[in-house]
PDB file of N, CA and C in Angstrom:
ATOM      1  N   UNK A   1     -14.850   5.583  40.896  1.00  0.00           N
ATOM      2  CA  UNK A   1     -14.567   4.301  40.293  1.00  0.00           C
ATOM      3  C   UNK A   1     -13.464   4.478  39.243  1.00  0.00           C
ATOM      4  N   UNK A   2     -12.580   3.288  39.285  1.00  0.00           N
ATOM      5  CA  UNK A   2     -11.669   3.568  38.541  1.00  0.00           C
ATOM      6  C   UNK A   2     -11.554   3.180  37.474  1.00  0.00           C
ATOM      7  N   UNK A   3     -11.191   4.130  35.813  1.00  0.00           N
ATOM      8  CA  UNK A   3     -11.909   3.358  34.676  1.00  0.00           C
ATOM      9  C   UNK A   3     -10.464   2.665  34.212  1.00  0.00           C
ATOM     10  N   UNK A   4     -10.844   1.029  33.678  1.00  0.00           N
ATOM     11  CA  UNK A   4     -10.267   0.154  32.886  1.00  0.00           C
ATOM     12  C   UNK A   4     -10.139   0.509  31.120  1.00  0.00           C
ATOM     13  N   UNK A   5      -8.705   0.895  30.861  1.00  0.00           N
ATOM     14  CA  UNK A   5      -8.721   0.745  29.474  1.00  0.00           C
ATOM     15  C   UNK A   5      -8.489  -0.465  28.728  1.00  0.00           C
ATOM     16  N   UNK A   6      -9.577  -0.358  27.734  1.00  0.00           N
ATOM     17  CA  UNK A   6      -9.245  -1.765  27.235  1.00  0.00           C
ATOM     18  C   UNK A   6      -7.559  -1.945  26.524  1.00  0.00           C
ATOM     19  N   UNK A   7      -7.629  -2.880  26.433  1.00  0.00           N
ATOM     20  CA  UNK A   7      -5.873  -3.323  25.731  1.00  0.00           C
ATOM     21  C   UNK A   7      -6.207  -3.885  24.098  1.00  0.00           C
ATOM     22  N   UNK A   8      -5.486  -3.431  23.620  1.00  0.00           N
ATOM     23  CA  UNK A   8      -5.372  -3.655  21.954  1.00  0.00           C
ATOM     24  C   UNK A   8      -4.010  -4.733  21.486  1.00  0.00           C
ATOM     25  N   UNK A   9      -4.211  -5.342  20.855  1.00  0.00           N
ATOM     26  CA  UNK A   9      -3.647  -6.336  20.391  1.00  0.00           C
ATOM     27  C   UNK A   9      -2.744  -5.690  19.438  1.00  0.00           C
ATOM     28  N   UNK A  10      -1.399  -6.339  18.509  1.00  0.00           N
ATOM     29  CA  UNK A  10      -0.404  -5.786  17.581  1.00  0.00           C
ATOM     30  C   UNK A  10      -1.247  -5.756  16.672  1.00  0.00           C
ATOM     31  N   UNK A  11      -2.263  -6.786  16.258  1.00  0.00           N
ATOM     32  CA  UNK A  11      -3.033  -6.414  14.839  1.00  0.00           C
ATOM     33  C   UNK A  11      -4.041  -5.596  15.144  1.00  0.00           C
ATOM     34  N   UNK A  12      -5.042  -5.249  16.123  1.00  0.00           N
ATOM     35  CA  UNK A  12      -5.689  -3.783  16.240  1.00  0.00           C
ATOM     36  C   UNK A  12      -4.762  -2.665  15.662  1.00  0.00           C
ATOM     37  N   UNK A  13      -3.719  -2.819  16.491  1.00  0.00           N
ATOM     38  CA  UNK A  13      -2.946  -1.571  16.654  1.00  0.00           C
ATOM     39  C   UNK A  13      -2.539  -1.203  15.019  1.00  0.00           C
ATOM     40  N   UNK A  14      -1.966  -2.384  14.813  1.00  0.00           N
ATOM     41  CA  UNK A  14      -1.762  -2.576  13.100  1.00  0.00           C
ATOM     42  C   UNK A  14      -2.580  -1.538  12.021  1.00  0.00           C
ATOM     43  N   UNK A  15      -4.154  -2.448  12.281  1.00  0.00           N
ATOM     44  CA  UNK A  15      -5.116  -1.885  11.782  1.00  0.00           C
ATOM     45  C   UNK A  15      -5.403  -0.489  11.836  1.00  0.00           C
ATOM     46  N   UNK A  16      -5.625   0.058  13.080  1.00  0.00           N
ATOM     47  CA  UNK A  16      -5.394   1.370  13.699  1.00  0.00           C
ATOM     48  C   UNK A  16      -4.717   2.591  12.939  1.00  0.00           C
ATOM     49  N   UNK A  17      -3.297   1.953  12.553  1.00  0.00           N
ATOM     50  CA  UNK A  17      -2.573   2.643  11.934  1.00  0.00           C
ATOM     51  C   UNK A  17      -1.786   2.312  10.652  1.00  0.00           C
ATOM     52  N   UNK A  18      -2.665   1.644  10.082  1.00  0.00           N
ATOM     53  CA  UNK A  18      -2.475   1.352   8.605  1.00  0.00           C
ATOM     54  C   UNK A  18      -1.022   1.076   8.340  1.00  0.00           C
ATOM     55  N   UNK A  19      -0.970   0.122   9.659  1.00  0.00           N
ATOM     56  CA  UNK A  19       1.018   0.049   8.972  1.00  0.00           C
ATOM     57  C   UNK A  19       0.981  -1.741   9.669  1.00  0.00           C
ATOM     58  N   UNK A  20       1.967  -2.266   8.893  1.00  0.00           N
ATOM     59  CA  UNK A  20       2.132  -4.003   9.163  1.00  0.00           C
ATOM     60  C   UNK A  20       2.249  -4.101  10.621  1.00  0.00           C
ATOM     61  N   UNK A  21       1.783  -5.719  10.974  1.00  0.00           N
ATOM     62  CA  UNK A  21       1.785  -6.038  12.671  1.00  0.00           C
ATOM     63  C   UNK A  21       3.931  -6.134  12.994  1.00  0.00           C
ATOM     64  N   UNK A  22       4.316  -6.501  11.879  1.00  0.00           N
ATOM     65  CA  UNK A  22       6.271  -6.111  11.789  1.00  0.00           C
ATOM     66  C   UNK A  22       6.753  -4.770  12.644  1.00  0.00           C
ATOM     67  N   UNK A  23       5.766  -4.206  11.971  1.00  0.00           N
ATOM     68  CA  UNK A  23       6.352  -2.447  12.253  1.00  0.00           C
ATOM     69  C   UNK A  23       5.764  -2.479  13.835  1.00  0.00           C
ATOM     70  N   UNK A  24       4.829  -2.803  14.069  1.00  0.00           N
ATOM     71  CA  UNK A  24       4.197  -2.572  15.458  1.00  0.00           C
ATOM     72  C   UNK A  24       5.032  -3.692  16.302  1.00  0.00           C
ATOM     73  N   UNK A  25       5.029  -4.382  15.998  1.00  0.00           N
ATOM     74  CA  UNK A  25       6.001  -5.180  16.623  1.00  0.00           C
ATOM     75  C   UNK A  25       7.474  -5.067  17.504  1.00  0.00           C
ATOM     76  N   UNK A  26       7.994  -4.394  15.961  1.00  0.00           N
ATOM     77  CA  UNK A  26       9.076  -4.101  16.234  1.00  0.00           C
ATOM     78  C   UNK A  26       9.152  -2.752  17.377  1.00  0.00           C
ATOM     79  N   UNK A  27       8.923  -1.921  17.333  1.00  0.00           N
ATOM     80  CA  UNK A  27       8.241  -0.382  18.212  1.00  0.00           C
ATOM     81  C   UNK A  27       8.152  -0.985  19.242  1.00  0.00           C
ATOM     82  N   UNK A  28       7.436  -2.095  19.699  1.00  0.00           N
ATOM     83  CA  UNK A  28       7.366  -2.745  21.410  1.00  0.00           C
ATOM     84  C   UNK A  28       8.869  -2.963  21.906  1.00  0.00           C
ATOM     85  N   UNK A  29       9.337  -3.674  20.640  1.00  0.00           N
ATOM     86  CA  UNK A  29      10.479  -4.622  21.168  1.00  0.00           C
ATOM     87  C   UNK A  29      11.569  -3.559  21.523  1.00  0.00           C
ATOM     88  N   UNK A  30      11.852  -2.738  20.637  1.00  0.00           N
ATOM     89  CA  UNK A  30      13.257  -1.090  21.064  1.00  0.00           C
ATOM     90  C   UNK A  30      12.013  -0.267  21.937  1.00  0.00           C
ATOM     91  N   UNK A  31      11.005  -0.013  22.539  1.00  0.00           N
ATOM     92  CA  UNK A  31      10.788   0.668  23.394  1.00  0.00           C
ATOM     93  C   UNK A  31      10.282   2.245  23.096  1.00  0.00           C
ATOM     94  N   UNK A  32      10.200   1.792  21.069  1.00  0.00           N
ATOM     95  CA  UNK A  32       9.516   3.180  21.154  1.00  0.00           C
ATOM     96  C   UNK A  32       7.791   3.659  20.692  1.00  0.00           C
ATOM     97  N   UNK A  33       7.425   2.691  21.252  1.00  0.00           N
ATOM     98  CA  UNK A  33       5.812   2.098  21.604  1.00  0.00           C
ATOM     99  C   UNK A  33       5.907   1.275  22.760  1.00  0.00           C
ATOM    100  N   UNK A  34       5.307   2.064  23.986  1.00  0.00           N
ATOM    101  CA  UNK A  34       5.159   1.263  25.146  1.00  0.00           C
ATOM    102  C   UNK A  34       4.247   0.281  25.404  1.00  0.00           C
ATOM    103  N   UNK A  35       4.169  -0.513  25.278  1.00  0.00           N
ATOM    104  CA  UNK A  35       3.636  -2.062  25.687  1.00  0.00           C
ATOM    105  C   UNK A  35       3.620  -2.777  26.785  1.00  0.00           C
ATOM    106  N   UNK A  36       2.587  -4.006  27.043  1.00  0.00           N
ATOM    107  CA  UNK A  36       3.398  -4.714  27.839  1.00  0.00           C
ATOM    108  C   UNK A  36       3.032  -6.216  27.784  1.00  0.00           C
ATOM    109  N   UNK A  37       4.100  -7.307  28.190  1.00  0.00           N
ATOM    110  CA  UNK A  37       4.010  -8.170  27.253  1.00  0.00           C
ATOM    111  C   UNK A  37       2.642  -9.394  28.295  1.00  0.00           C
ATOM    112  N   UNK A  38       2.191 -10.186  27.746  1.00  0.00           N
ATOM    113  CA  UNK A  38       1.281 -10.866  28.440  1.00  0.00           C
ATOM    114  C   UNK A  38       1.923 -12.510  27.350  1.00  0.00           C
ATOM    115  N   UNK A  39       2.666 -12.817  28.333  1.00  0.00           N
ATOM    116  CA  UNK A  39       3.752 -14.394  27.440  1.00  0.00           C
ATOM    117  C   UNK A  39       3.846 -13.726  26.410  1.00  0.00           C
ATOM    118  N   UNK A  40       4.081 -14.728  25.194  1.00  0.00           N
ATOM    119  CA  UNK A  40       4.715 -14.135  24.218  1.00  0.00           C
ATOM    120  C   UNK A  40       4.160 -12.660  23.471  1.00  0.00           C
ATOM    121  N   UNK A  41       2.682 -12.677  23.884  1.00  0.00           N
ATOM    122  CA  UNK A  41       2.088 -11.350  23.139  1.00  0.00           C
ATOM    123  C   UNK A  41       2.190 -10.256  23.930  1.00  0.00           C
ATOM    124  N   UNK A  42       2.070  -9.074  23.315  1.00  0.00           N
ATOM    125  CA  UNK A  42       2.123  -7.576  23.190  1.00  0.00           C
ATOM    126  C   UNK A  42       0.948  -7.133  23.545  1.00  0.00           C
ATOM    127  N   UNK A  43       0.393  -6.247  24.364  1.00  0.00           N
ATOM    128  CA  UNK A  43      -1.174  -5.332  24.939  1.00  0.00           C
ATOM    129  C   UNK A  43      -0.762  -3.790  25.022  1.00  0.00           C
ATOM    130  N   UNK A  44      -1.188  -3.474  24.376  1.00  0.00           N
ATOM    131  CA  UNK A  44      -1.268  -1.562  24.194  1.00  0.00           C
ATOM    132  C   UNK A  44      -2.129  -1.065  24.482  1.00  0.00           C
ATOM    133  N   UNK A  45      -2.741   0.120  24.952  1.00  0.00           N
ATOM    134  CA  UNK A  45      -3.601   0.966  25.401  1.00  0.00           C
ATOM    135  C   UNK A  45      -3.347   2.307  24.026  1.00  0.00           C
ATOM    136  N   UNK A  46      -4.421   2.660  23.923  1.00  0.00           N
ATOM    137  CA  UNK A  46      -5.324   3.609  22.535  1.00  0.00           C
ATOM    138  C   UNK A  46      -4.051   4.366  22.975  1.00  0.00           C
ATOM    139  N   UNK A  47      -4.338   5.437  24.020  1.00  0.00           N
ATOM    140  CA  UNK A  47      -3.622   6.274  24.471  1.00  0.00           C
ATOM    141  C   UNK A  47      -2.107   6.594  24.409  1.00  0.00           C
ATOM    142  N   UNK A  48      -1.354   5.232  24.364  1.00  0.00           N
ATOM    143  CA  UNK A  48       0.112   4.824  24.331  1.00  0.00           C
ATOM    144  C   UNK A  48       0.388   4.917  22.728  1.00  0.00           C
ATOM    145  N   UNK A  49      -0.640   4.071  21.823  1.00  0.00           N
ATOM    146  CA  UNK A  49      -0.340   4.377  20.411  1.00  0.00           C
ATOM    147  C   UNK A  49      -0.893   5.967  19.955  1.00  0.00           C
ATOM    148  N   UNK A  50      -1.740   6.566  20.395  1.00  0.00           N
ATOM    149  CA  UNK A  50      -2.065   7.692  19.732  1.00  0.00           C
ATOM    150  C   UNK A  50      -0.691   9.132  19.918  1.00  0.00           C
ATOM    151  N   UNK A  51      -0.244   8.699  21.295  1.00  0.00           N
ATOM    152  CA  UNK A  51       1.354   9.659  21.695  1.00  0.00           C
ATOM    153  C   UNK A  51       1.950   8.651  20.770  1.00  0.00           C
ATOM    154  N   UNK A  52       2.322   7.753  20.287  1.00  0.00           N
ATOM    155  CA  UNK A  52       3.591   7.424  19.562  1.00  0.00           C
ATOM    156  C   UNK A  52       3.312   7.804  18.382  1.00  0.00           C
ATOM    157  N   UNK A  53       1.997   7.970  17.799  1.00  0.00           N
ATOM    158  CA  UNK A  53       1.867   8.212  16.475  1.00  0.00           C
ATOM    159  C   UNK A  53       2.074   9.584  16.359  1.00  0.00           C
ATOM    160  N   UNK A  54       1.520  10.746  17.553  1.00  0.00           N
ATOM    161  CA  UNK A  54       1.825  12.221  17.248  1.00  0.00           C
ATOM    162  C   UNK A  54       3.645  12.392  17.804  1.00  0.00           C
ATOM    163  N   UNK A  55       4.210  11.321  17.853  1.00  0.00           N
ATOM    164  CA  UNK A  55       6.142  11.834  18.248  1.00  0.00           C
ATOM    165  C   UNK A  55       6.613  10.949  16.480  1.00  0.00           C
ATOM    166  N   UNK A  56       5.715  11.056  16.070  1.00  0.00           N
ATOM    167  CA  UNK A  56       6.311  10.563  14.290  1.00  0.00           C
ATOM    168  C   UNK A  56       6.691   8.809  14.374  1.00  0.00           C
ATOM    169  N   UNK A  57       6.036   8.181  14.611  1.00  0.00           N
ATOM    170  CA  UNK A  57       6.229   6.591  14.325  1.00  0.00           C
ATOM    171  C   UNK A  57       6.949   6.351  13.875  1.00  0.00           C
ATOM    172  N   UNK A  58       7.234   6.503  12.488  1.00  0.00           N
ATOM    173  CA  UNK A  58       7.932   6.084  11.482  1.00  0.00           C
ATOM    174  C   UNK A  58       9.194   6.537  11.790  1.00  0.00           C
ATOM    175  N   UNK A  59       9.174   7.880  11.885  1.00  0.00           N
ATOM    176  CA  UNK A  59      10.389   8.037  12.361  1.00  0.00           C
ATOM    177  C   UNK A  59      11.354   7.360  13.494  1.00  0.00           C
ATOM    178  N   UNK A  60      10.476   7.105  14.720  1.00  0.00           N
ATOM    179  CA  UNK A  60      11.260   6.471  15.763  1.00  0.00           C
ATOM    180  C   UNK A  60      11.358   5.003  15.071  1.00  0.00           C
ATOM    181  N   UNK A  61      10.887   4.095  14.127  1.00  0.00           N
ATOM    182  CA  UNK A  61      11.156   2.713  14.068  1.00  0.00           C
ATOM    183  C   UNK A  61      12.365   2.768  13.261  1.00  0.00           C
ATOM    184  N   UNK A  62      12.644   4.110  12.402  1.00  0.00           N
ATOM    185  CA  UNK A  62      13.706   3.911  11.667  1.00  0.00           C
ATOM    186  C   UNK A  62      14.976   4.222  12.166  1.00  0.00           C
ATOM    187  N   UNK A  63      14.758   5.005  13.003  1.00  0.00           N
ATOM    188  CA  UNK A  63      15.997   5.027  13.804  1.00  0.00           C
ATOM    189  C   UNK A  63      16.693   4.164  14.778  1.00  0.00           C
ATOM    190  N   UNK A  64      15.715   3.704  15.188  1.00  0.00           N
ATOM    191  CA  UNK A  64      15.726   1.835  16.176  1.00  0.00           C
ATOM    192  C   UNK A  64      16.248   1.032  15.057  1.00  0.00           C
ATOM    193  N   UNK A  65      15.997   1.002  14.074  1.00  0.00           N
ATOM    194  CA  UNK A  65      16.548   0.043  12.986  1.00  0.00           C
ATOM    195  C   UNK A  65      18.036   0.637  12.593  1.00  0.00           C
ATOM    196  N   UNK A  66      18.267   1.507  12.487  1.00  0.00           N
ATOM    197  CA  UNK A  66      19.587   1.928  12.194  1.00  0.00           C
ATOM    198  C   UNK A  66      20.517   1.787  13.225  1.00  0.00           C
ATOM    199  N   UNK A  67      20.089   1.923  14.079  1.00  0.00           N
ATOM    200  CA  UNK A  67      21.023   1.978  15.428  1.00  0.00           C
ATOM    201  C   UNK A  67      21.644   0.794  15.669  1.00  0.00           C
ATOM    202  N   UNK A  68      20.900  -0.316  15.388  1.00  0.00           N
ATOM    203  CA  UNK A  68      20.877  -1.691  15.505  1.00  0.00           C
ATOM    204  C   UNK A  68      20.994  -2.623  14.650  1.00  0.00           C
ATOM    205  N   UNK A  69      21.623  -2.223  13.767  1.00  0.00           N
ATOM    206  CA  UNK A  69      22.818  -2.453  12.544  1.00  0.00           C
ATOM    207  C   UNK A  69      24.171  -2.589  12.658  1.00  0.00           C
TER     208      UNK A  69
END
């Protein structure tokens, strides 16, 4: 049987990682938090945020922000 992961919302994810639903937000939108969109909202899997948080988060949103300046 094949197991279903549940999907987490930008403010789980938020919560999750003690950083604003902005910052998570933004990470979907440049592609360096994989997501996927369901209409206007965002659905993440544990698994997808726990690899973005061990490749340095912060780091990849700031560089998405600089780039795009």
């Amino acid at each position: 049987m094949t197991r279903i992961e549940p999907l987490m919302t930008v403010r789980d994810v938020a919560d999750y990682c003690q950083c604003s639903e902005d910052h998570v937000r933004r990470a979907c939108r440049t592609g360096a938090l994989f997501s996927k969109r369901l209409g206007r909202h965002y659905r993440l899997v544990l698994e997808d945020v726990d690899a973005w948080l061990s490749e340095g988060a912060a780091a990849s949103i700031d560089a998405a922000s600089r780039s795009s300046r």
